[in-house]
N, C-alpha and C. Protein backbone atom coordinates (compact mmCIF):
# COMPACT_ATOMS: atom_id res chain seq x y z
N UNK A 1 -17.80 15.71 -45.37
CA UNK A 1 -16.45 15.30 -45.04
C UNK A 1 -15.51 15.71 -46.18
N UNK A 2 -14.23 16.21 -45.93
CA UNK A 2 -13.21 16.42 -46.82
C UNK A 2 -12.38 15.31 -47.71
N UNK A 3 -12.87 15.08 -48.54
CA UNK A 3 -11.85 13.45 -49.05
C UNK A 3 -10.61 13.58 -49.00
N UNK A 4 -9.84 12.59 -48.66
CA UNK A 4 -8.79 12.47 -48.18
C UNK A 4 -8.10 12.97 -49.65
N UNK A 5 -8.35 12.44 -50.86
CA UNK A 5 -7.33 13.26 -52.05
C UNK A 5 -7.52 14.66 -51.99
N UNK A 6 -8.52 15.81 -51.55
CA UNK A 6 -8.52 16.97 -51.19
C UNK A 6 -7.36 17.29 -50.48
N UNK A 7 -7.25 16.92 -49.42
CA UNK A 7 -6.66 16.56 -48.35
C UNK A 7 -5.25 16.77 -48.49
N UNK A 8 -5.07 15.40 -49.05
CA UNK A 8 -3.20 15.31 -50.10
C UNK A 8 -2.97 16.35 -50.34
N UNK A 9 -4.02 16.87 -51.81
CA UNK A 9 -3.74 17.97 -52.60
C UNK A 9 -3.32 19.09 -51.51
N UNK A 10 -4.02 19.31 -50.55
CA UNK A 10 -3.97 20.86 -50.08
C UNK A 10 -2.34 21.12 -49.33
N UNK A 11 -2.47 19.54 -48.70
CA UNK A 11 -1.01 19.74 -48.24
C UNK A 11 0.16 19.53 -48.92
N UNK A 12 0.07 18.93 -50.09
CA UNK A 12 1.48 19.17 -51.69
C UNK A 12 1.52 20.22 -51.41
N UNK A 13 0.14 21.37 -51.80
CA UNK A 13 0.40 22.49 -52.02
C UNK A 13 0.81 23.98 -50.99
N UNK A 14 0.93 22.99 -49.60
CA UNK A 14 0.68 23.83 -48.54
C UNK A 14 0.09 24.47 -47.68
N UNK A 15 -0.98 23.87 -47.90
CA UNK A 15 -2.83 24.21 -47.28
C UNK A 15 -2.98 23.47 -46.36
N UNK A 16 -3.48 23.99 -45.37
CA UNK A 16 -4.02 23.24 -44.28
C UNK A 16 -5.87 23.90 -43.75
N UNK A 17 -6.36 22.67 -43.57
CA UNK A 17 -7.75 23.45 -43.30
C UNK A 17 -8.58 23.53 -41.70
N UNK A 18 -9.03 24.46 -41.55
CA UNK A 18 -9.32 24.91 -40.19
C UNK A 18 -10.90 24.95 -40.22
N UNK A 19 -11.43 24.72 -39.59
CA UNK A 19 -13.09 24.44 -39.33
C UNK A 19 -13.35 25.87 -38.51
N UNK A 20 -14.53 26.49 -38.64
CA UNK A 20 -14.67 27.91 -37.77
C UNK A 20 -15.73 27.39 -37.17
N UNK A 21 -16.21 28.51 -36.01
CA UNK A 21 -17.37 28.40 -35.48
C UNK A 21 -18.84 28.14 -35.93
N UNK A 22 -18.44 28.88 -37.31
CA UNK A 22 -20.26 29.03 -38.08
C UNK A 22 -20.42 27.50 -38.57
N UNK A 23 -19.36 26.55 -38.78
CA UNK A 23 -19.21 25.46 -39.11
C UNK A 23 -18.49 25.54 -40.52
N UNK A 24 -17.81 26.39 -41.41
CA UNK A 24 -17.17 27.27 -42.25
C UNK A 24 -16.11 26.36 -42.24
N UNK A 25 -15.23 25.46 -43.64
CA UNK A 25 -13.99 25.43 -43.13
C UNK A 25 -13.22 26.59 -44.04
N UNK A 26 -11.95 26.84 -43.38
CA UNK A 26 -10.77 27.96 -44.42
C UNK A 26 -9.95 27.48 -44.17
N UNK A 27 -9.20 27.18 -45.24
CA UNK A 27 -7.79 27.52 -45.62
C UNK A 27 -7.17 28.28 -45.90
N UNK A 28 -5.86 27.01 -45.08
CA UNK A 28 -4.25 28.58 -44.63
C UNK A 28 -2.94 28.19 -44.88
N UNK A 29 -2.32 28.67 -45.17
CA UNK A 29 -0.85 28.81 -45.83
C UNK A 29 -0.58 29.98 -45.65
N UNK A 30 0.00 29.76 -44.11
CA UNK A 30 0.88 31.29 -43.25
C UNK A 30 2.25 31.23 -43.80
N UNK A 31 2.17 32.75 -43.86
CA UNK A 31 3.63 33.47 -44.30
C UNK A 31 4.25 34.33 -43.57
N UNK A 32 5.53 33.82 -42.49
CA UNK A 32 6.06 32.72 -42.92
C UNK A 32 5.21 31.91 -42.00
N UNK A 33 6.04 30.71 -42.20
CA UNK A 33 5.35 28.96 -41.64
C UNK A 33 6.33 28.68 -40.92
N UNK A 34 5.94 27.95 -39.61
CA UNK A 34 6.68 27.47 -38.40
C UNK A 34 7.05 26.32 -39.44
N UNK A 35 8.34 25.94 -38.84
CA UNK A 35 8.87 24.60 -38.79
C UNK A 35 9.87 24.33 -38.01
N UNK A 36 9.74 23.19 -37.69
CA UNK A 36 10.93 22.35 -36.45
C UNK A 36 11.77 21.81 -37.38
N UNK A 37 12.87 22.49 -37.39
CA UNK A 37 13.99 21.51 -38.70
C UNK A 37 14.79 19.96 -37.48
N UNK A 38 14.96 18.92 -37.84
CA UNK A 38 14.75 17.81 -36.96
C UNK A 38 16.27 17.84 -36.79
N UNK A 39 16.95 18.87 -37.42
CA UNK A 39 18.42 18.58 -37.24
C UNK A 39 18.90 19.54 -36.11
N UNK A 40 17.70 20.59 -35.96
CA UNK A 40 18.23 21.87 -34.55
C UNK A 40 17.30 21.35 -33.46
N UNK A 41 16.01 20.27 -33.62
CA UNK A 41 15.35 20.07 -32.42
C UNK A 41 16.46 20.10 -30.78
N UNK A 42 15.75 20.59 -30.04
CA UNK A 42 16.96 20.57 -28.64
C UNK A 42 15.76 20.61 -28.06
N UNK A 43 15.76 19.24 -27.18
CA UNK A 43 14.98 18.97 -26.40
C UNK A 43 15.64 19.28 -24.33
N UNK A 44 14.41 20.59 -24.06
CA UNK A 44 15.01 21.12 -22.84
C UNK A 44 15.36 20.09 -21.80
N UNK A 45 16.59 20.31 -21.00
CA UNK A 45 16.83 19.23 -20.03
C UNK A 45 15.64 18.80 -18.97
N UNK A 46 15.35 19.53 -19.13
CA UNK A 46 13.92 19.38 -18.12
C UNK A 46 13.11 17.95 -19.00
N UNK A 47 13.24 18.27 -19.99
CA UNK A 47 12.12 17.36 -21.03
C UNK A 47 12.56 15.91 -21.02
N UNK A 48 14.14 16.14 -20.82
CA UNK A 48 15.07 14.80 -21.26
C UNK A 48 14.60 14.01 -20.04
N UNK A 49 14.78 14.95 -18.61
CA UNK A 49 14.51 14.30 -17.37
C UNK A 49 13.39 13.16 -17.21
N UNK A 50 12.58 14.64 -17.76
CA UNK A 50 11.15 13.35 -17.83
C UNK A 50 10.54 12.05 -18.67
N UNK A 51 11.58 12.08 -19.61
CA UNK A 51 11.40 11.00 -20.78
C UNK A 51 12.40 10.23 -20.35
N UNK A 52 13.45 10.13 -19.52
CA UNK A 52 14.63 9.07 -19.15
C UNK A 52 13.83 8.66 -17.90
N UNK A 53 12.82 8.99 -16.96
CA UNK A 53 12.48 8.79 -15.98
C UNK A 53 11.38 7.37 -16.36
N UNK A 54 10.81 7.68 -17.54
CA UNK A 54 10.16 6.17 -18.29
C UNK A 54 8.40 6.61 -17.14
N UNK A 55 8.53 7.84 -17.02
CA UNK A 55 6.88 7.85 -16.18
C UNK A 55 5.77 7.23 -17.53
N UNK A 56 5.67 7.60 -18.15
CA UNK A 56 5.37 7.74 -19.62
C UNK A 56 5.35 6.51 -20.42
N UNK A 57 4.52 6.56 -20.57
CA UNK A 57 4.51 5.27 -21.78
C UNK A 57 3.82 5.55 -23.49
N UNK A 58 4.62 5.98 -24.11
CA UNK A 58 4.54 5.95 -25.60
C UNK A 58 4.24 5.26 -26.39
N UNK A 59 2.75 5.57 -27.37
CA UNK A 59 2.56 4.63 -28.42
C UNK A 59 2.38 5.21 -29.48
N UNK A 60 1.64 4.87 -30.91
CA UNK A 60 1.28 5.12 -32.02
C UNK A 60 0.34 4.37 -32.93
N UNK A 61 -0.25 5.72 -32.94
CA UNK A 61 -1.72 5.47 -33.54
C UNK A 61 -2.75 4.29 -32.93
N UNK A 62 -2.33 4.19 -31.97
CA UNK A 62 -3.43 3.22 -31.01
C UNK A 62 -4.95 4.12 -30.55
N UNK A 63 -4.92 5.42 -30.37
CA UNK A 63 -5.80 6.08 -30.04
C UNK A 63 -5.74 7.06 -31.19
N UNK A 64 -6.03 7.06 -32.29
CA UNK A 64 -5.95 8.46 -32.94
C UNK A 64 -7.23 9.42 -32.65
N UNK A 65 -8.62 8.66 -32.93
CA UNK A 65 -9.63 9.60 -32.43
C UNK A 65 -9.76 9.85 -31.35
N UNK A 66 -9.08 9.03 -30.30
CA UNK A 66 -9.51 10.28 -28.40
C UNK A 66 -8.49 11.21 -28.55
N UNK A 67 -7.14 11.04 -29.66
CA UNK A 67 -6.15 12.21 -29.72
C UNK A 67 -6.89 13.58 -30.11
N UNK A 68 -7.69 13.21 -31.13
CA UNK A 68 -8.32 14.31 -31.68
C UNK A 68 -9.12 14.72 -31.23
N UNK A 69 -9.80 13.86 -30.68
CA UNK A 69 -11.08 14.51 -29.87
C UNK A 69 -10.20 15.22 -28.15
N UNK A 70 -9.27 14.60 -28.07
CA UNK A 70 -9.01 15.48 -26.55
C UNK A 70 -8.09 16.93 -27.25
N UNK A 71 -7.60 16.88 -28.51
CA UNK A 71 -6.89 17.89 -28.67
C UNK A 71 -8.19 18.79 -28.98
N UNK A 72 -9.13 18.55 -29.45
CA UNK A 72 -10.62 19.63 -29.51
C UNK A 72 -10.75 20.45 -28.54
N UNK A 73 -11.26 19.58 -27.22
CA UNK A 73 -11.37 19.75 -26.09
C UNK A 73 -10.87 20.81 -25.45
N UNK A 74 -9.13 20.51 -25.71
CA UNK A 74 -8.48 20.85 -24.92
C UNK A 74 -8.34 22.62 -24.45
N UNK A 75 -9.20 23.01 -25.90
CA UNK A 75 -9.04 24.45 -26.54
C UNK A 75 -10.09 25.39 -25.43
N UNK A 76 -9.47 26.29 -24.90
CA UNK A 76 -10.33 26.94 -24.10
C UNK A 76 -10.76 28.30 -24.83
N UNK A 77 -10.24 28.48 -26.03
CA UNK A 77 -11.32 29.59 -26.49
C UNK A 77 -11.86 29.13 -27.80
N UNK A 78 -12.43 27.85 -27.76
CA UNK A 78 -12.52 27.27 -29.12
C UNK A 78 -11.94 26.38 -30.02
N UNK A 79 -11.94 25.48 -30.61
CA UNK A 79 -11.63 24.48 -31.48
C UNK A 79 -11.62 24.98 -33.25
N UNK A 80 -10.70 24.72 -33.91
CA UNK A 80 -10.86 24.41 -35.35
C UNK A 80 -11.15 22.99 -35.60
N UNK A 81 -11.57 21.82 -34.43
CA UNK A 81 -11.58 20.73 -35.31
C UNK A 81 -12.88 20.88 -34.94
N UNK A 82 -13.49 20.56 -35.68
CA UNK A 82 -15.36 20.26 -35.69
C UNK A 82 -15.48 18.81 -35.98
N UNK A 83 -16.22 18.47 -36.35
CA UNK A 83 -17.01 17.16 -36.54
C UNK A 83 -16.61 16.80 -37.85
N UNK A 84 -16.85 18.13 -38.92
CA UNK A 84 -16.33 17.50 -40.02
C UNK A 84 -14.68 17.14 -40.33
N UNK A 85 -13.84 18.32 -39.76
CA UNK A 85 -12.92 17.71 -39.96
C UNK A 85 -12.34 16.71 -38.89
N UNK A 86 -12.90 16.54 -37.53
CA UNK A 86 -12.12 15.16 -37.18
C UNK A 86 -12.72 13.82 -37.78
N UNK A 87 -13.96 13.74 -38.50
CA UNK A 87 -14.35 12.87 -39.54
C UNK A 87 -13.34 13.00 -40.33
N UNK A 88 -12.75 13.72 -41.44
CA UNK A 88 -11.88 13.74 -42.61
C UNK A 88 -11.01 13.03 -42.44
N UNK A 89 -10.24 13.59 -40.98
CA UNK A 89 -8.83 13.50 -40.44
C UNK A 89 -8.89 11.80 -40.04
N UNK A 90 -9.62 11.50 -39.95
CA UNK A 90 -9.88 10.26 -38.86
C UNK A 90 -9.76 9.34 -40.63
N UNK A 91 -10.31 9.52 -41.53
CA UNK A 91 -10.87 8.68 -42.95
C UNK A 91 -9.11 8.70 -43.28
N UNK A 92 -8.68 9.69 -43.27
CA UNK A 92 -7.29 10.38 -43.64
C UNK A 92 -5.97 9.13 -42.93
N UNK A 93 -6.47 8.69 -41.90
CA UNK A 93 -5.83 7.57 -40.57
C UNK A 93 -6.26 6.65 -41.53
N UNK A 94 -7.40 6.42 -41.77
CA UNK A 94 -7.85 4.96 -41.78
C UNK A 94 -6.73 4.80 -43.24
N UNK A 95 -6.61 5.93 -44.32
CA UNK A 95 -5.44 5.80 -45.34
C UNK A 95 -4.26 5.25 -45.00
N UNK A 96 -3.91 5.53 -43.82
CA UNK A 96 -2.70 5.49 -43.24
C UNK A 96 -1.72 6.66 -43.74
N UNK A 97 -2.63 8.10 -43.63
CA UNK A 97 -1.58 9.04 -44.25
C UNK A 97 -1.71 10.18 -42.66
N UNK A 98 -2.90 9.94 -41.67
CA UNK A 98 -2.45 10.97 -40.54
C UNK A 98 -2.21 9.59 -39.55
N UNK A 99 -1.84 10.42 -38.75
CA UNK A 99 -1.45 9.22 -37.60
C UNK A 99 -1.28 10.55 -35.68
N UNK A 100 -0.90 9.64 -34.72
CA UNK A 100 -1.11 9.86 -33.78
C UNK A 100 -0.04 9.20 -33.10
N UNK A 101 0.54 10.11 -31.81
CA UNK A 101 1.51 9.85 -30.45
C UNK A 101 0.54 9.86 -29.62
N UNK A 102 0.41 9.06 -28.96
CA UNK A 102 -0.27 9.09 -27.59
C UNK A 102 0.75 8.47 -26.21
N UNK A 103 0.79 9.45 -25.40
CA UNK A 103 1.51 9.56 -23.97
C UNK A 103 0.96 8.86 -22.52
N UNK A 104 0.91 8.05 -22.29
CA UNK A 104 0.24 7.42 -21.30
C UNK A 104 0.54 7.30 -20.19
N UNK A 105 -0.12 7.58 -19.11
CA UNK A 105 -0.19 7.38 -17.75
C UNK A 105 -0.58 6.49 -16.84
N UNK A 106 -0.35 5.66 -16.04
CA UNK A 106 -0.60 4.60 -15.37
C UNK A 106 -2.17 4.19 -16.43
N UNK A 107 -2.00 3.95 -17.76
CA UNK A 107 -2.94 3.03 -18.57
C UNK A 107 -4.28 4.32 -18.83
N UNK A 108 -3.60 5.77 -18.40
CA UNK A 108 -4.91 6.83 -19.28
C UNK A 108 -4.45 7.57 -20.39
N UNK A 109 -4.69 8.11 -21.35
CA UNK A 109 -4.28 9.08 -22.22
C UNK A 109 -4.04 10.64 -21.54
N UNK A 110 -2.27 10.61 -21.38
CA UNK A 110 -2.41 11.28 -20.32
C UNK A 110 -1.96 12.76 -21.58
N UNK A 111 -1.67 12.65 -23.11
CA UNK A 111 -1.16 13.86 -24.06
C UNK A 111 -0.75 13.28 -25.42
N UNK A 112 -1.02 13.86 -25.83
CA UNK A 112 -0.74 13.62 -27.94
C UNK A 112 -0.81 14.27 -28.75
N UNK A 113 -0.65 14.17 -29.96
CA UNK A 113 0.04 14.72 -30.81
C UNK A 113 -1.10 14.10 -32.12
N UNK A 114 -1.12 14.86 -33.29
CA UNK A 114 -1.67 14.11 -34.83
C UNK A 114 -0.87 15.08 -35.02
N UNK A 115 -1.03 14.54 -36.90
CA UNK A 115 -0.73 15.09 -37.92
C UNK A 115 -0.78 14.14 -39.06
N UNK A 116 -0.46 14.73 -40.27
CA UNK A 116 -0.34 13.77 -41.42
C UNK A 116 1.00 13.85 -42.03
N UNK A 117 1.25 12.43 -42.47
CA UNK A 117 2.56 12.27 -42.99
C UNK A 117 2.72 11.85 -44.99
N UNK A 118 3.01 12.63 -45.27
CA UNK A 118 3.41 12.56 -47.04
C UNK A 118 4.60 12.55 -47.88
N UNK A 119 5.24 11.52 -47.74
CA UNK A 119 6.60 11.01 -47.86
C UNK A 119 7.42 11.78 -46.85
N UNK A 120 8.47 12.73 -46.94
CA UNK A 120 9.58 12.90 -46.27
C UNK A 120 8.59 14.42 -45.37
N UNK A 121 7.45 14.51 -45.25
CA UNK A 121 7.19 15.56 -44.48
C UNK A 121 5.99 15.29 -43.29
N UNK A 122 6.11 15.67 -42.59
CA UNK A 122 5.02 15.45 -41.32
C UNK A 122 4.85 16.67 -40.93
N UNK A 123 3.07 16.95 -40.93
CA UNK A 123 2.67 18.31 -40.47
C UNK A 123 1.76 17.86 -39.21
N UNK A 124 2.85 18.65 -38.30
CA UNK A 124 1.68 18.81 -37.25
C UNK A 124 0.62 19.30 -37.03
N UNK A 125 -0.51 18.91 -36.80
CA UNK A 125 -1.82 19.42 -36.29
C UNK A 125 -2.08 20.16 -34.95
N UNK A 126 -2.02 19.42 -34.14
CA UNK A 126 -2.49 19.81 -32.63
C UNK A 126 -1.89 18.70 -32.15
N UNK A 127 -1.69 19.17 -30.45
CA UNK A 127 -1.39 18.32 -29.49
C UNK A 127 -2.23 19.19 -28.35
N UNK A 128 -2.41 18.43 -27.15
CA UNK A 128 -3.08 18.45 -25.93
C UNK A 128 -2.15 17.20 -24.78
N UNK A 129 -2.48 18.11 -23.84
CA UNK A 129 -2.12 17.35 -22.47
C UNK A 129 -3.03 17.15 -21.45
N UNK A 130 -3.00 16.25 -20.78
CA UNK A 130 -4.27 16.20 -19.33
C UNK A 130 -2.79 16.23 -18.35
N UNK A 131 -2.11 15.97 -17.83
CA UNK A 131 -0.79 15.85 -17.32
C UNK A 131 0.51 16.28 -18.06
N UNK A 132 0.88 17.29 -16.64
CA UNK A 132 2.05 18.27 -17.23
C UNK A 132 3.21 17.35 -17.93
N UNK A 133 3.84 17.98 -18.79
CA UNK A 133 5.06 17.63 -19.85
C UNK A 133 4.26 16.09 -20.83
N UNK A 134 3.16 15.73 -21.03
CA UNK A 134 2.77 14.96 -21.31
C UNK A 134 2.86 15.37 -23.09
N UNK A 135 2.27 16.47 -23.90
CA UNK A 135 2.57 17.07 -24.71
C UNK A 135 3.88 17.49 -25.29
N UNK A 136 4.93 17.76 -24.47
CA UNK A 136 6.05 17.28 -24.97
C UNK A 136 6.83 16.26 -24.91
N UNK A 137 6.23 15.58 -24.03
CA UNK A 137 7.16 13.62 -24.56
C UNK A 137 6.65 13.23 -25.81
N UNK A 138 5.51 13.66 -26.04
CA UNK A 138 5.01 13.26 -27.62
C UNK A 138 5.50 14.02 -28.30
N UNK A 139 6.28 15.19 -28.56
CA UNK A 139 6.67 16.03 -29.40
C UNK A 139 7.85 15.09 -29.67
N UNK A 140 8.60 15.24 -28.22
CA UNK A 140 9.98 14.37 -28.92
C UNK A 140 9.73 13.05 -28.94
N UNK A 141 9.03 12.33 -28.85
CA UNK A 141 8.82 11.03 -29.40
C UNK A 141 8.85 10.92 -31.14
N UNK A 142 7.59 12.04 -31.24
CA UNK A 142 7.42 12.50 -32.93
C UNK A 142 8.93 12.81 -33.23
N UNK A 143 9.90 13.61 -32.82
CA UNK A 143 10.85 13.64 -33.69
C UNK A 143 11.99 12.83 -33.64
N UNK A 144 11.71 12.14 -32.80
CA UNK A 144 12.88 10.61 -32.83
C UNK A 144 12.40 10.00 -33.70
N UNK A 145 10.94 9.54 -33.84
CA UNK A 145 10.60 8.80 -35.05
C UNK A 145 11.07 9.14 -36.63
N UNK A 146 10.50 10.88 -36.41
CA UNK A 146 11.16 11.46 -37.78
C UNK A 146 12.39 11.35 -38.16
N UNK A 147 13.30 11.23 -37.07
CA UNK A 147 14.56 11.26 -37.50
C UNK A 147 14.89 9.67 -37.65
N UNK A 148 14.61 9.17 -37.51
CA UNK A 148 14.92 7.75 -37.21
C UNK A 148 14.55 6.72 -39.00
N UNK A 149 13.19 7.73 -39.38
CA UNK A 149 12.83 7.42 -40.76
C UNK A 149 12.98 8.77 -41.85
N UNK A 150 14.07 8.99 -41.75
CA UNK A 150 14.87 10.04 -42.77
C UNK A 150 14.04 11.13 -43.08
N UNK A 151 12.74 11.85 -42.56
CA UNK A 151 12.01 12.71 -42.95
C UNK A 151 12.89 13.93 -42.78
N UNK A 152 12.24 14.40 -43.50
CA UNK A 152 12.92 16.10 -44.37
C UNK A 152 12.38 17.22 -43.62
N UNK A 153 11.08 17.12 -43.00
CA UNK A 153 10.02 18.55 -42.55
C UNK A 153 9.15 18.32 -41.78
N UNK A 154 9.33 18.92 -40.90
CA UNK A 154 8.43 18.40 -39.73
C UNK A 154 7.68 20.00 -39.85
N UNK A 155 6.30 20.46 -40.24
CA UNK A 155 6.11 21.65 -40.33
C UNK A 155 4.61 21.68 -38.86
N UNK A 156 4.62 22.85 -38.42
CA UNK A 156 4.07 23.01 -37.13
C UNK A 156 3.79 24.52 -37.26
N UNK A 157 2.86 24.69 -38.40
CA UNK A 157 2.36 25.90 -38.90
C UNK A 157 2.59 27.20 -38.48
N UNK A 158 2.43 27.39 -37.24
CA UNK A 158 2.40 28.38 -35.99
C UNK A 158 3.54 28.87 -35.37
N UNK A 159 4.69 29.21 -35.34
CA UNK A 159 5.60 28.99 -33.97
C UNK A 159 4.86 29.55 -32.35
N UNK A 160 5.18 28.64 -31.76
CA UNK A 160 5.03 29.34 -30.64
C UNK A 160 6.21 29.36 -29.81
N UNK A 161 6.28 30.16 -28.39
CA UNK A 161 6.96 30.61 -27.45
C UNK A 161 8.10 28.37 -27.39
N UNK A 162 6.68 27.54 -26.72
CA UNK A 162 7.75 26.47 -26.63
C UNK A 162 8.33 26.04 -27.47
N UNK A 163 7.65 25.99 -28.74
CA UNK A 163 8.34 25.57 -29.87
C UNK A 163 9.60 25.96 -30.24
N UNK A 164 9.63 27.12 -29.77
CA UNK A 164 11.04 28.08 -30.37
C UNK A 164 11.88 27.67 -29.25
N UNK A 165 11.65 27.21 -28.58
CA UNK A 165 12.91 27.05 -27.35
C UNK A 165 13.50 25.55 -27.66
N UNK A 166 12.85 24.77 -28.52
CA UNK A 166 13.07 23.34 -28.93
C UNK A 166 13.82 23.39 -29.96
N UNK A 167 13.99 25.39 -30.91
CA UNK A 167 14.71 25.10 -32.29
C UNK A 167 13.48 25.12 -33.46
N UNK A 168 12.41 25.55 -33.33
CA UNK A 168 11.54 25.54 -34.46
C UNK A 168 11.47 27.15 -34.58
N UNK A 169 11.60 27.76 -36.04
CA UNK A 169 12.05 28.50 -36.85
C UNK A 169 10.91 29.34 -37.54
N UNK A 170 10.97 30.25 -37.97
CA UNK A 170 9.67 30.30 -38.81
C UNK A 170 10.25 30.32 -40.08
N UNK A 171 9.86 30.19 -41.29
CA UNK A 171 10.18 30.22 -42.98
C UNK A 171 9.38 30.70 -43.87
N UNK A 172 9.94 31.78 -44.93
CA UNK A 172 9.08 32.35 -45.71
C UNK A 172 8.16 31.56 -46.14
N UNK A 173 7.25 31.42 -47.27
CA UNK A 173 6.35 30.59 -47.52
C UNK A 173 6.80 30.16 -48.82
N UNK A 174 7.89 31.02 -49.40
CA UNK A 174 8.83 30.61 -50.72
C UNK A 174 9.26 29.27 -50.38
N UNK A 175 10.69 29.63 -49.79
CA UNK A 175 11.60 28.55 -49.26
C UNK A 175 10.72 27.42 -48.28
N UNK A 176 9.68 28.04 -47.60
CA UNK A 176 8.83 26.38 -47.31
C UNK A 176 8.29 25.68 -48.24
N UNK A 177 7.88 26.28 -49.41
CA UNK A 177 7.72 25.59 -50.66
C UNK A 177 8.37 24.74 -51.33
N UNK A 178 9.61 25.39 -51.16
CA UNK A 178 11.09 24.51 -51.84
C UNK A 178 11.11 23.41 -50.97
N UNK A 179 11.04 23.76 -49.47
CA UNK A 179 11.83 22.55 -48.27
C UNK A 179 10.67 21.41 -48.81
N UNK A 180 9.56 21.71 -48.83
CA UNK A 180 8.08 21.08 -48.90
C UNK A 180 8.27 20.01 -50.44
N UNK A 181 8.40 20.79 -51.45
CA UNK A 181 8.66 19.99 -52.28
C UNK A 181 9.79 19.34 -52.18
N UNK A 182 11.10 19.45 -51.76
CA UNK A 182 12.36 18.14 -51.51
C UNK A 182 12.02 16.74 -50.76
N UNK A 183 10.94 17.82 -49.59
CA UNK A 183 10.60 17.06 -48.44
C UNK A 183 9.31 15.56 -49.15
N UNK A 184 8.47 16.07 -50.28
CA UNK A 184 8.01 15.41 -50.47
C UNK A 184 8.48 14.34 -52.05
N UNK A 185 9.60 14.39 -52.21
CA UNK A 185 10.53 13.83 -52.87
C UNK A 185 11.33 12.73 -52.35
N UNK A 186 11.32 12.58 -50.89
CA UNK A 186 11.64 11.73 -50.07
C UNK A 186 11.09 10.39 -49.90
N UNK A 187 11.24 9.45 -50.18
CA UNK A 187 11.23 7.56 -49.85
C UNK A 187 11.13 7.54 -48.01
N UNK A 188 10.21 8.11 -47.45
CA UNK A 188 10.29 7.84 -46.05
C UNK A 188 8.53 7.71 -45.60
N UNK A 189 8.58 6.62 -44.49
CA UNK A 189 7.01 6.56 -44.21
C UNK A 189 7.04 6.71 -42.69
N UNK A 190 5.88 6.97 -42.51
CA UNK A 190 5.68 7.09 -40.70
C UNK A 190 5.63 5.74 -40.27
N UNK A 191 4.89 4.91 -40.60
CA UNK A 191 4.85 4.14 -39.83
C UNK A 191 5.58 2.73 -40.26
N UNK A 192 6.13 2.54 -41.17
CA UNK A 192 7.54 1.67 -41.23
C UNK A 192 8.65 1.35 -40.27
């Protein structure tokens, strides 16, 4: 298992670690690095629809390991979370430094979200859905919270296609350094 001060350290420094097939973990610090800045998030009307409609029922950190274990799952050409790191990640919770959105459906885990939070920054991990838009009510759930408790960086390693339509950016790995260190200069907690 990865100790959770490993852990800290990698993400001060901008590391995030990925588990491979051979059972191998590596670390990564992409250049540039996705991030959702919480001040351009634009959540599509479509998205708003379905989160004012209240189908959905939103919590936190009530399920963090079926989050992780369904975001494993969810991967159809493979997983980076293995055993060891949803052990780490899970020790990492019990710190109270990763945490979990979970999206619910008439009382199932219907999509969610992890990541870990280190003063003013929250890095996303993975999310998964079993039911459509379920994955993004937890996105913007996550960034109402963020915004709501003054966080600085919401980083989401990757950009992808949806991400970018929400306002997430990509950033050299310089200036994510800079945002990263302000961000973790910040008096803000997740779950406060």
């Amino acid at each position: 298992m990865l100790a959770p001060s490993l852990l800290v350290a990698a993400y001060e420094a901008g590391y995030f670690p990925m588990g491979m097939d051979d059972g191998e973990i590596r670390w990564y610090s992409p250049d540039p690095r996705g991030v959702l800045p919480l001040d351009r998030f634009h959540a599509p009307r479509r998205l708003l629809r379905v989160v004012r409609s209240r189908r959905f029922e939103i919590s936190v950190n009530r399920a963090f390991r079926d989050v992780m274990e369904a975001c494993a799952a969810d991967r159809e050409e493979g997983t980076w979370i293995n055993g060891e790191i949803l052990d780490s990640y899970c020790a990492l919770h019990d710190h109270g430094l990763a945490h979990s959105v979970e999206v619910w459906d008439g009382g199932r885990l219907a999509g969610g979200l992890y990541g870990v939070s280190l003063n003013g920054a929250f890095f996303g991990e993975s999310m998964f859905h079993r039911v459509s838009d379920a994955s993004k009510v937890a996105l913007w759930a996550l960034v109402e919270r963020l915004r709501e408790r003054t966080f600085a960086l919401l980083d989401i390693q990757w950009l992808t296609p949806f991400l970018a339509s929400c306002g997430a950016v990509e950033m050299p790995r310089e200036r994510y350094l800079e945002a990263l260190a302000e961000a973790l200069q910040r008096d803000a907690r997740f779950d406060a």
